[in-house]
N, C-alpha and C. Protein backbone atom coordinates (compact mmCIF):
# COMPACT_ATOMS: atom_id res chain seq x y z
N UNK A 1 223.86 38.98 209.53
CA UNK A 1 222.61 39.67 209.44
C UNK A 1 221.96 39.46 208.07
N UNK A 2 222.61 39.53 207.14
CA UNK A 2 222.29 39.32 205.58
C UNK A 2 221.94 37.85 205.03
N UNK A 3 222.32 37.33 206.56
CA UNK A 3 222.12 35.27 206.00
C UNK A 3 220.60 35.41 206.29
N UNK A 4 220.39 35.94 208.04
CA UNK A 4 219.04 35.93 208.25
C UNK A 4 218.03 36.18 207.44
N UNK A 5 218.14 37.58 206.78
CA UNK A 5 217.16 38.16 205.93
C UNK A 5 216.90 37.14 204.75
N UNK A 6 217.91 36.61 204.48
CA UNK A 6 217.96 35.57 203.10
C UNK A 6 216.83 34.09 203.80
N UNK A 7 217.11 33.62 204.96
CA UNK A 7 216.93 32.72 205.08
C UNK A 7 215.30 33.12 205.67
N UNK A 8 214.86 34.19 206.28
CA UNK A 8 213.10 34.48 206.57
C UNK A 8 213.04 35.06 205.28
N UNK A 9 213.59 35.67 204.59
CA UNK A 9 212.72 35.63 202.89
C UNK A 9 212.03 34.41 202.51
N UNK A 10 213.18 33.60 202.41
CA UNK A 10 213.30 32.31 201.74
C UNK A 10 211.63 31.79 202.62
N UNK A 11 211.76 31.49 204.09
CA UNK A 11 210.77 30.96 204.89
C UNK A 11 209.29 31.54 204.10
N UNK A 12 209.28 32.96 203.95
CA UNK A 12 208.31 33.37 203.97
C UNK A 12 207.94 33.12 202.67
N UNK A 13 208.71 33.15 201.72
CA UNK A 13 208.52 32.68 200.14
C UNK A 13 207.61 31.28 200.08
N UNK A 14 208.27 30.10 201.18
CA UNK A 14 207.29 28.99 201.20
C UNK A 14 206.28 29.12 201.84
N UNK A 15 205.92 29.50 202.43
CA UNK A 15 204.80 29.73 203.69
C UNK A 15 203.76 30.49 202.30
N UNK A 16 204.00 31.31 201.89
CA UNK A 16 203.04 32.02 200.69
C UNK A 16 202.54 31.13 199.43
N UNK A 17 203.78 30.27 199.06
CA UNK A 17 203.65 29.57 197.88
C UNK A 17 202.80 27.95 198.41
N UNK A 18 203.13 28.04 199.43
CA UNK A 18 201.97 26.60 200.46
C UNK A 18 200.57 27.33 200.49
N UNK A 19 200.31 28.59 201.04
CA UNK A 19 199.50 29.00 200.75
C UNK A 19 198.39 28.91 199.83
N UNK A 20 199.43 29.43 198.47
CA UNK A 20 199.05 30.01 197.47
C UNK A 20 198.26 28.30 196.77
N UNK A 21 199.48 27.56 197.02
CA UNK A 21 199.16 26.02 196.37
C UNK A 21 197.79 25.24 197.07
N UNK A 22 197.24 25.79 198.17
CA UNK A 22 195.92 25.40 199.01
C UNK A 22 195.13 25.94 198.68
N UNK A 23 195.07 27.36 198.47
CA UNK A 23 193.84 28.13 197.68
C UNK A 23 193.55 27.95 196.15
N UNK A 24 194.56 27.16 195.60
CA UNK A 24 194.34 27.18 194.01
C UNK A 24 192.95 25.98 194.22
N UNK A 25 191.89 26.63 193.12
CA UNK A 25 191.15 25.52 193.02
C UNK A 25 191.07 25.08 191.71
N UNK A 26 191.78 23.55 192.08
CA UNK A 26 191.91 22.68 190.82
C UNK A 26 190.73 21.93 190.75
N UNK A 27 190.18 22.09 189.30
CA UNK A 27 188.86 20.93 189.42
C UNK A 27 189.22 19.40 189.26
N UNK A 28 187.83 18.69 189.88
CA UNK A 28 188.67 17.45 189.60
C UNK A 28 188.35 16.66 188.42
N UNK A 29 189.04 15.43 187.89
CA UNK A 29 188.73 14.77 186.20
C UNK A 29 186.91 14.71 186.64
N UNK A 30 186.47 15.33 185.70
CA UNK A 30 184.68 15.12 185.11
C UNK A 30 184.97 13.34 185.39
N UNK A 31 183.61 13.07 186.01
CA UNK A 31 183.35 11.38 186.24
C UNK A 31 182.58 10.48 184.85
N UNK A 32 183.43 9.88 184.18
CA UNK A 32 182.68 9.36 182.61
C UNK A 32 181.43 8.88 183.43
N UNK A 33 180.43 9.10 182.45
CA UNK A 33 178.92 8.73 182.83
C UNK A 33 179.02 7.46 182.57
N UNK A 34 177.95 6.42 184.16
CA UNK A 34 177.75 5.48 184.09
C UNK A 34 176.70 4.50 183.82
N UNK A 35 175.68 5.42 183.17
CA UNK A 35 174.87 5.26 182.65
C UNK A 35 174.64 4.94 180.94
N UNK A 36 174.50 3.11 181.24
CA UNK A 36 174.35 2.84 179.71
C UNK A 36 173.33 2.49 179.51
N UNK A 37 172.64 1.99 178.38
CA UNK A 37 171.77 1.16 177.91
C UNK A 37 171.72 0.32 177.38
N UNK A 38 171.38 -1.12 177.57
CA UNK A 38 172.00 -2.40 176.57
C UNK A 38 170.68 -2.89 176.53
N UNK A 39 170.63 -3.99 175.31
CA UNK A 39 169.39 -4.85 174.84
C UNK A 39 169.96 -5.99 175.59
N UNK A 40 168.94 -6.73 176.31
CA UNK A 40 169.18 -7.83 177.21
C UNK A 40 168.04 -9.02 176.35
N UNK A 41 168.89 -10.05 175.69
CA UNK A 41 167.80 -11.26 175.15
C UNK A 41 166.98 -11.58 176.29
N UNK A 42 165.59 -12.30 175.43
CA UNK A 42 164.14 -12.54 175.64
C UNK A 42 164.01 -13.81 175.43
N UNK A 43 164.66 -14.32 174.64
CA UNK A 43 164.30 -15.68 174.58
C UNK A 43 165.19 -16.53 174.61
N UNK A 44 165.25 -17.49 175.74
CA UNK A 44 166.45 -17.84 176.33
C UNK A 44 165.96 -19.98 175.72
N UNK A 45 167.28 -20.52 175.65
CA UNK A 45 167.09 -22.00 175.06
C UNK A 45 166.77 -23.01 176.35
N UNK A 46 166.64 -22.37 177.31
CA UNK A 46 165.68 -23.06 178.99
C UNK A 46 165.15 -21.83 179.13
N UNK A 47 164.28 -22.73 180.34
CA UNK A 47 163.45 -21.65 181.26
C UNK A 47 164.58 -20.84 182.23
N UNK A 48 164.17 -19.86 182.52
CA UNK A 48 164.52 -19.03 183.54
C UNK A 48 163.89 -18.67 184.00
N UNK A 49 164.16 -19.47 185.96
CA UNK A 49 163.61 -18.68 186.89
C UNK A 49 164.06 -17.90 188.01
N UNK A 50 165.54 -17.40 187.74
CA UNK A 50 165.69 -16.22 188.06
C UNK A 50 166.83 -15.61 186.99
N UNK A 51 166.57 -14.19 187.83
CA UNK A 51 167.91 -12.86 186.83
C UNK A 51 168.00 -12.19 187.89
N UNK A 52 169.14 -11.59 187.49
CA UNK A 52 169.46 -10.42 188.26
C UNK A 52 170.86 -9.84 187.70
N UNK A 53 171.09 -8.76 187.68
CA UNK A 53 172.23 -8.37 187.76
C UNK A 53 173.39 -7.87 188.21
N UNK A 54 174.54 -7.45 188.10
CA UNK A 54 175.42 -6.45 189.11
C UNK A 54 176.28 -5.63 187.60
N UNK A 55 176.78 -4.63 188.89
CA UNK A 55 177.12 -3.12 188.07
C UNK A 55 178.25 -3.06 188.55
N UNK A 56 179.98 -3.37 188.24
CA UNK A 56 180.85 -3.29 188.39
C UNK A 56 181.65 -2.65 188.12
N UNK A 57 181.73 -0.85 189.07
CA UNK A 57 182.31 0.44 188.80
C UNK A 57 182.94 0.68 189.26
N UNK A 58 184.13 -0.27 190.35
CA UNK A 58 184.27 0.07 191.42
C UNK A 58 185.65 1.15 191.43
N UNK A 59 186.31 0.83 190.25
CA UNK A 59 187.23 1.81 189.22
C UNK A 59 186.53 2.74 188.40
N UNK A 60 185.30 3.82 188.32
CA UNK A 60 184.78 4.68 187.53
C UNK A 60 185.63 5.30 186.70
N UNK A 61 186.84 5.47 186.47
CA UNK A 61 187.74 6.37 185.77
C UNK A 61 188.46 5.22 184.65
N UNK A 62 188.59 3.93 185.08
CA UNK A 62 189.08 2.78 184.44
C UNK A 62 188.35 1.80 183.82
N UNK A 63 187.20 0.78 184.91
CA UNK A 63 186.61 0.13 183.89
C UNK A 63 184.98 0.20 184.32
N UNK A 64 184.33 -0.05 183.31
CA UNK A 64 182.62 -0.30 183.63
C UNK A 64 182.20 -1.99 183.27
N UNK A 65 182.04 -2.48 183.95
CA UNK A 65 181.75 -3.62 183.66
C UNK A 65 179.88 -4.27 184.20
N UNK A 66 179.11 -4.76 183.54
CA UNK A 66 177.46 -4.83 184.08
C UNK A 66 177.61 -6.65 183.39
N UNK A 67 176.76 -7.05 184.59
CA UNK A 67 176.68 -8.57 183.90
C UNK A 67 174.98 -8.80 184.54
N UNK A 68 175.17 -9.59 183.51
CA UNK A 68 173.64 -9.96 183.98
C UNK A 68 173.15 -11.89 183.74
N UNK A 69 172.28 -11.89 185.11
CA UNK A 69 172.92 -13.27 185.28
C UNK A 69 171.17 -14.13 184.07
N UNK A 70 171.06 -14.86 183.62
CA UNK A 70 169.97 -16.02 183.70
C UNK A 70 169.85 -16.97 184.11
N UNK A 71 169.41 -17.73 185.59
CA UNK A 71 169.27 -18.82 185.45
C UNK A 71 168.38 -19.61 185.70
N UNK A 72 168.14 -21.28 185.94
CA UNK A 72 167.78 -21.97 185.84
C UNK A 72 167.94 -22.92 187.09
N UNK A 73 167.03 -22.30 188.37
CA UNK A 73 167.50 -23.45 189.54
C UNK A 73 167.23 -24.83 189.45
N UNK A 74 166.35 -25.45 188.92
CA UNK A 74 166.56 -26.64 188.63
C UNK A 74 167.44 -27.52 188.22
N UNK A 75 167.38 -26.94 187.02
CA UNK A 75 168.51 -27.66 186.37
C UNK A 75 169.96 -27.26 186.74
N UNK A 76 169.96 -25.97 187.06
CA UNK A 76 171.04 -25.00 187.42
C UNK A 76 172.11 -24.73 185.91
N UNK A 77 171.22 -24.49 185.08
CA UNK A 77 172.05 -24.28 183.54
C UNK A 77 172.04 -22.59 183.68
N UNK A 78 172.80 -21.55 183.68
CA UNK A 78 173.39 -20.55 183.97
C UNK A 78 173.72 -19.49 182.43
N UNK A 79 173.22 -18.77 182.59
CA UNK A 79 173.90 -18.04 181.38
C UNK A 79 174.42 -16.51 181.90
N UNK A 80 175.58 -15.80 181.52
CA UNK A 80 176.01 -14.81 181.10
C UNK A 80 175.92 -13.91 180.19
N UNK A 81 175.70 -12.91 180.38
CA UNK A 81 175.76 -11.68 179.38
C UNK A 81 176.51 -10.59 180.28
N UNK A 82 177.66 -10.24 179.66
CA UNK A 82 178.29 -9.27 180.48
C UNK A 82 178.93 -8.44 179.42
N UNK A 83 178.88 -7.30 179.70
CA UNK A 83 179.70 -6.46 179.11
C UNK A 83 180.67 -5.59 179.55
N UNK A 84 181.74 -5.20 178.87
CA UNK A 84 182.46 -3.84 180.04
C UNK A 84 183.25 -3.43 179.15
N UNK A 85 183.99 -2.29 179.52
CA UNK A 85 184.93 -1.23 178.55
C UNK A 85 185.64 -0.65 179.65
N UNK A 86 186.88 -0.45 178.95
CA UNK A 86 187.46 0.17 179.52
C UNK A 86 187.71 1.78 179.28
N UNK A 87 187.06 2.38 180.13
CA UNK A 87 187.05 3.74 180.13
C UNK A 87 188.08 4.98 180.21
N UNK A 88 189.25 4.70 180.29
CA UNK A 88 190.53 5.60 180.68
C UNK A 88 191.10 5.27 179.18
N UNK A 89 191.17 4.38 178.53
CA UNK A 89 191.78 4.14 177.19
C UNK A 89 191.11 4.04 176.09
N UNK A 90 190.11 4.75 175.86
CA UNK A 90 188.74 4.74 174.38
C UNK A 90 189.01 4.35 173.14
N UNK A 91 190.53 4.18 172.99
CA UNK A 91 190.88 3.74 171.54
C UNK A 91 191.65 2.55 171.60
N UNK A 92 191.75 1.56 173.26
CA UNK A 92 192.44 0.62 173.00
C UNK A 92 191.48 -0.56 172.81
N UNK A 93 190.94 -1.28 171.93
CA UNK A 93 189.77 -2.28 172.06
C UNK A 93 190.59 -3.52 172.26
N UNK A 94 189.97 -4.48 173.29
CA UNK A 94 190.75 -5.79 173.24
C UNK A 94 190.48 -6.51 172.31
N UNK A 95 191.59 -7.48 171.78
CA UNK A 95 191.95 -8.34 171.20
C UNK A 95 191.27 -9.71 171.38
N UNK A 96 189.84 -9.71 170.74
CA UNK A 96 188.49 -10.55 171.15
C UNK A 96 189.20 -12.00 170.22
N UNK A 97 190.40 -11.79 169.17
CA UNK A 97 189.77 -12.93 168.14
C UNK A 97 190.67 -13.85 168.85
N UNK A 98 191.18 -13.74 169.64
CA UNK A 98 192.30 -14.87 170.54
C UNK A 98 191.16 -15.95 171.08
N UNK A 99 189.60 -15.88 170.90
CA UNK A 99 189.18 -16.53 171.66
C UNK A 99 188.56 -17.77 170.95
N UNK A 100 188.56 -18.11 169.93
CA UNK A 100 187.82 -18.72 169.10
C UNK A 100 188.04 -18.89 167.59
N UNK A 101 186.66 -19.84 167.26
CA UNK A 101 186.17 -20.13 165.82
C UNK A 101 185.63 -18.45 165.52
N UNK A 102 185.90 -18.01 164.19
CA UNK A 102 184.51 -16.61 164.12
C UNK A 102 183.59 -16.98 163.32
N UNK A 103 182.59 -16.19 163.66
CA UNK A 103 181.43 -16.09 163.28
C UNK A 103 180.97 -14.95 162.78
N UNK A 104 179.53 -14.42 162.46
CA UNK A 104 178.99 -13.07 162.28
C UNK A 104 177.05 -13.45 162.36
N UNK A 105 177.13 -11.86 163.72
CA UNK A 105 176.04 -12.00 163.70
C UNK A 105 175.49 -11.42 162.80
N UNK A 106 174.08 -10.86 162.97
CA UNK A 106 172.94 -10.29 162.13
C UNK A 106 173.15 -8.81 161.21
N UNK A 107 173.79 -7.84 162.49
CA UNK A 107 174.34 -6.73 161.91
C UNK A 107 175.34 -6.89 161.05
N UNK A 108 176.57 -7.94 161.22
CA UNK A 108 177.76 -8.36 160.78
C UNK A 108 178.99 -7.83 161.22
N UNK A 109 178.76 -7.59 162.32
CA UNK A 109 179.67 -7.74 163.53
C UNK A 109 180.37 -9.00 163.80
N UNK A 110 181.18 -9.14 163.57
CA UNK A 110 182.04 -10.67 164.01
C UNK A 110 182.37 -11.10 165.44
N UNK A 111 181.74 -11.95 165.54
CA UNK A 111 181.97 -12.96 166.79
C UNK A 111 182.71 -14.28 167.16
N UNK A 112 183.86 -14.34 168.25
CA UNK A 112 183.92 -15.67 168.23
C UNK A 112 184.07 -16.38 169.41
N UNK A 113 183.93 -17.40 169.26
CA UNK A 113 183.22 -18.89 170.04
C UNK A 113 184.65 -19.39 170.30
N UNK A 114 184.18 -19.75 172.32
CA UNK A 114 185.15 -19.57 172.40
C UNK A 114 184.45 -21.18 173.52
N UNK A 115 185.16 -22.28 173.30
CA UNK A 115 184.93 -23.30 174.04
C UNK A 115 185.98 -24.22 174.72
N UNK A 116 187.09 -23.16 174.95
CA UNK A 116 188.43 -24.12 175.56
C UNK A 116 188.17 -24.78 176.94
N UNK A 117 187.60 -24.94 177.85
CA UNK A 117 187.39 -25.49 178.73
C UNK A 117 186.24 -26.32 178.47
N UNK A 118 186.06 -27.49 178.93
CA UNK A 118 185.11 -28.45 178.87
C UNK A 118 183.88 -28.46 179.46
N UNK A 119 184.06 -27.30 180.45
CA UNK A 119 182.90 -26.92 181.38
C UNK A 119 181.80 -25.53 181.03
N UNK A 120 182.61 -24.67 179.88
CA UNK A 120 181.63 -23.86 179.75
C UNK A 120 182.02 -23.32 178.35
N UNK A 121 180.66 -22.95 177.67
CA UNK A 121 181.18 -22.27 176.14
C UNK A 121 180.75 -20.35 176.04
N UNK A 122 181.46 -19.96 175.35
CA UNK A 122 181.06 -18.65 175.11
C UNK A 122 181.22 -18.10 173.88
N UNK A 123 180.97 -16.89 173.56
CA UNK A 123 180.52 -16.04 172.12
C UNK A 123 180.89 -14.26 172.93
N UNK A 124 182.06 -14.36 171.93
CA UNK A 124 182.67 -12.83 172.46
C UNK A 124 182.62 -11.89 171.22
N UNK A 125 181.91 -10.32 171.67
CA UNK A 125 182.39 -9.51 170.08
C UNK A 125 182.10 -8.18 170.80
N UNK A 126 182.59 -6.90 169.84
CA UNK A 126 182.30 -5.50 170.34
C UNK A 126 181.48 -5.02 170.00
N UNK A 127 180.33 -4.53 170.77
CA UNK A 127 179.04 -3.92 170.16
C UNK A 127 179.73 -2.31 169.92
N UNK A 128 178.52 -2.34 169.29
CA UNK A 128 178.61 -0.42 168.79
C UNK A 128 179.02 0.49 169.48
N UNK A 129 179.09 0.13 171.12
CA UNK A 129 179.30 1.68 171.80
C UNK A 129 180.52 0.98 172.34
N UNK A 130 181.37 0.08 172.14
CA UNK A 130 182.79 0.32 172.36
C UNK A 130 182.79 -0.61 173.26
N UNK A 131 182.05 -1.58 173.84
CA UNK A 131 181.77 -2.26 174.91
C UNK A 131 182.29 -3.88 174.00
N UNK A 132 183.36 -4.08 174.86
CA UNK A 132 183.36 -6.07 174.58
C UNK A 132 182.39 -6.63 175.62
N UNK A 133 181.48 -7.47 174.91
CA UNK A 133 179.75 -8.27 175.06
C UNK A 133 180.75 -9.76 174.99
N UNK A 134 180.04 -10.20 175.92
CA UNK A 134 180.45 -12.18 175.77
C UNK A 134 178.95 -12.31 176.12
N UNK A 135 178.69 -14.01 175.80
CA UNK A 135 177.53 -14.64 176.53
C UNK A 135 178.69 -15.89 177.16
N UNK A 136 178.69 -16.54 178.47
CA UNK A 136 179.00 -16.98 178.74
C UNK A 136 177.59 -18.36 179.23
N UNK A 137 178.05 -19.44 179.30
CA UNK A 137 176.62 -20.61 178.89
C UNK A 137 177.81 -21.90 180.14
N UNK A 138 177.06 -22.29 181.48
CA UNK A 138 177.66 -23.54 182.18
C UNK A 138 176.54 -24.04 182.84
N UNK A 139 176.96 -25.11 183.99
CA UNK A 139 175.67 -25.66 184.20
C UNK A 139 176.73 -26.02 185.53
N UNK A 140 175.85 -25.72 187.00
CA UNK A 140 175.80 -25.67 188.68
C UNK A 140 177.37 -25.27 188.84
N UNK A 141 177.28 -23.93 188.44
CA UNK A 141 178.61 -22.95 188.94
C UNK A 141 179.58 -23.69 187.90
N UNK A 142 179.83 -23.34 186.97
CA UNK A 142 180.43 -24.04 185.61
C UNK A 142 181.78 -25.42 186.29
N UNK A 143 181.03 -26.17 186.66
CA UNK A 143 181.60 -27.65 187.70
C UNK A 143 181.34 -28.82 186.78
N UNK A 144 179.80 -28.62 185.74
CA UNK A 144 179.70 -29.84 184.84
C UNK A 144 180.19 -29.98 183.87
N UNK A 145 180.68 -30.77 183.41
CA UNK A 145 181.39 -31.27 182.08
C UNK A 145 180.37 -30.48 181.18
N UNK A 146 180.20 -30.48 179.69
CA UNK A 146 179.84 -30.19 179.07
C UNK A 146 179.41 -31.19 178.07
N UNK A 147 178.37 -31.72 177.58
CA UNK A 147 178.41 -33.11 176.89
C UNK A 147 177.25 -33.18 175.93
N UNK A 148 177.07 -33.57 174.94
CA UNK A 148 176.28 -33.52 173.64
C UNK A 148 174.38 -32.81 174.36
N UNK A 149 174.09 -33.52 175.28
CA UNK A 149 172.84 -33.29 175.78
C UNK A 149 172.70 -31.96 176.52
N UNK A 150 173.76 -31.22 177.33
CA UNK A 150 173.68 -30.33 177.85
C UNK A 150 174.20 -28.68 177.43
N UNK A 151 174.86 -28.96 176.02
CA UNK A 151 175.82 -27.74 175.02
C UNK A 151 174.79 -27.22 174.49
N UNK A 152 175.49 -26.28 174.51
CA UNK A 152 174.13 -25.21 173.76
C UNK A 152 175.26 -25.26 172.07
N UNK A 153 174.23 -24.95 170.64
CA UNK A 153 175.14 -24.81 169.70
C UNK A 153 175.37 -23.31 169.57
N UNK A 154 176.59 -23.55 168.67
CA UNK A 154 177.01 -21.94 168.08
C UNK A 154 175.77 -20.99 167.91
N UNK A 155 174.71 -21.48 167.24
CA UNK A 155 173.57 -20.99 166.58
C UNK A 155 173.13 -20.06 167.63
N UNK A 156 172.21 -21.37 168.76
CA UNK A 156 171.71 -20.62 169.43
C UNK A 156 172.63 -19.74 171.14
N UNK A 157 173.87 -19.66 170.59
CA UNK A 157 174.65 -18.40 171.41
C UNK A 157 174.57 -17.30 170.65
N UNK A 158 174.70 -17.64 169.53
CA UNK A 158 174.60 -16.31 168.41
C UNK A 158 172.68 -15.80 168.28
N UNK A 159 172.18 -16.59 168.78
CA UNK A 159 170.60 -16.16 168.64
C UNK A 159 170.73 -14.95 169.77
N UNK A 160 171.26 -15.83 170.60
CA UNK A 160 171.11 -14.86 172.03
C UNK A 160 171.80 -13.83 171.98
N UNK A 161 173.18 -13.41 171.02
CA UNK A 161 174.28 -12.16 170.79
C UNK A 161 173.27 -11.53 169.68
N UNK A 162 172.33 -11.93 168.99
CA UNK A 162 171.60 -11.00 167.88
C UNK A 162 170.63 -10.62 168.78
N UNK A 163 170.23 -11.06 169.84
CA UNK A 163 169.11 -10.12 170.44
C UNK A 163 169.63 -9.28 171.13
N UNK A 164 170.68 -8.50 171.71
CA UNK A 164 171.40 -7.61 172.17
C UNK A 164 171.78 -6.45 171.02
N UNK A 165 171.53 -7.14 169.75
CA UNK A 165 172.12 -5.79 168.95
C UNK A 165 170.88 -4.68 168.78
């Protein structure tokens, strides 16, 4: 008789504490705002006749990533500007100088150039709000070689990373 009572205590102890654990209202993590603002260059070293961009949140708690395209259907010379951060870790910044020669732009922010593949060059650095910025620079889906007539120089990648600051 004394097992029973022990063992519908016990029942009823969980049945209350299941309860109790369904009615608690836990809030959930605040959503980091995805709303940024970036300076997008104006004056590009071809024409551009189209842009567009995409907004890559699909992790809101982890990463924000926005790229924005320039290009050039003719010729099909392509540029990048993308930025992203990682949002769950605010004090871990990646390790940009693995990529290159450095440089410094206008503010004096250090940048570097990063041209290991033959098919496309880029210019990587961290702007002010915590965001690693590249320009990425290829020509018909980065498939063409890269060759004295078609390279863009250091200069003008860094023209295009000083109009973003």
């Amino acid at each position: 008789m004394k097992m029973k009572w022990i063992v519908r205590t016990l029942g009823w102890l969980i049945v209350g504490l299941a309860l109790f654990e369904l009615a608690t209202d836990r809030p959930e993590p605040p959503n980091p705002p995805i709303e940024h603002e970036f300076e997008e260059p104006t004056a590009f070293p071809f024409d551009i006749t189209r842009r567009y961009s995409e907004i890559d949140i699909a992790k809101p708690h982890h990463m924000h990533q926005f790229v924005f395209h320039y290009v050039n259907e003719e010729t099909t010379q392509e540029l990048h500007y993308i930025v992203h951060k990682i949002v769950d870790e605010p004090n871990e910044m990646e390790d940009i100088s693995l990529y290159g020669d450095q440089y410094e732009l206008a503010d004096g922010t250090t940048a570097y150039f990063d041209e290991t593949e033959s098919t496309s060059q880029g210019l990587w650095w961290q702007n002010r709000d915590g965001f690693t910025a590249r320009i990425i620079y290829y020509i018909d889906g980065n498939s063409v070689e890269l060759d004295d007539e078609n390279r863009l120089s250091v200069q003008q990648l860094i023209n295009l990373a000083n109009q973003t600051l």
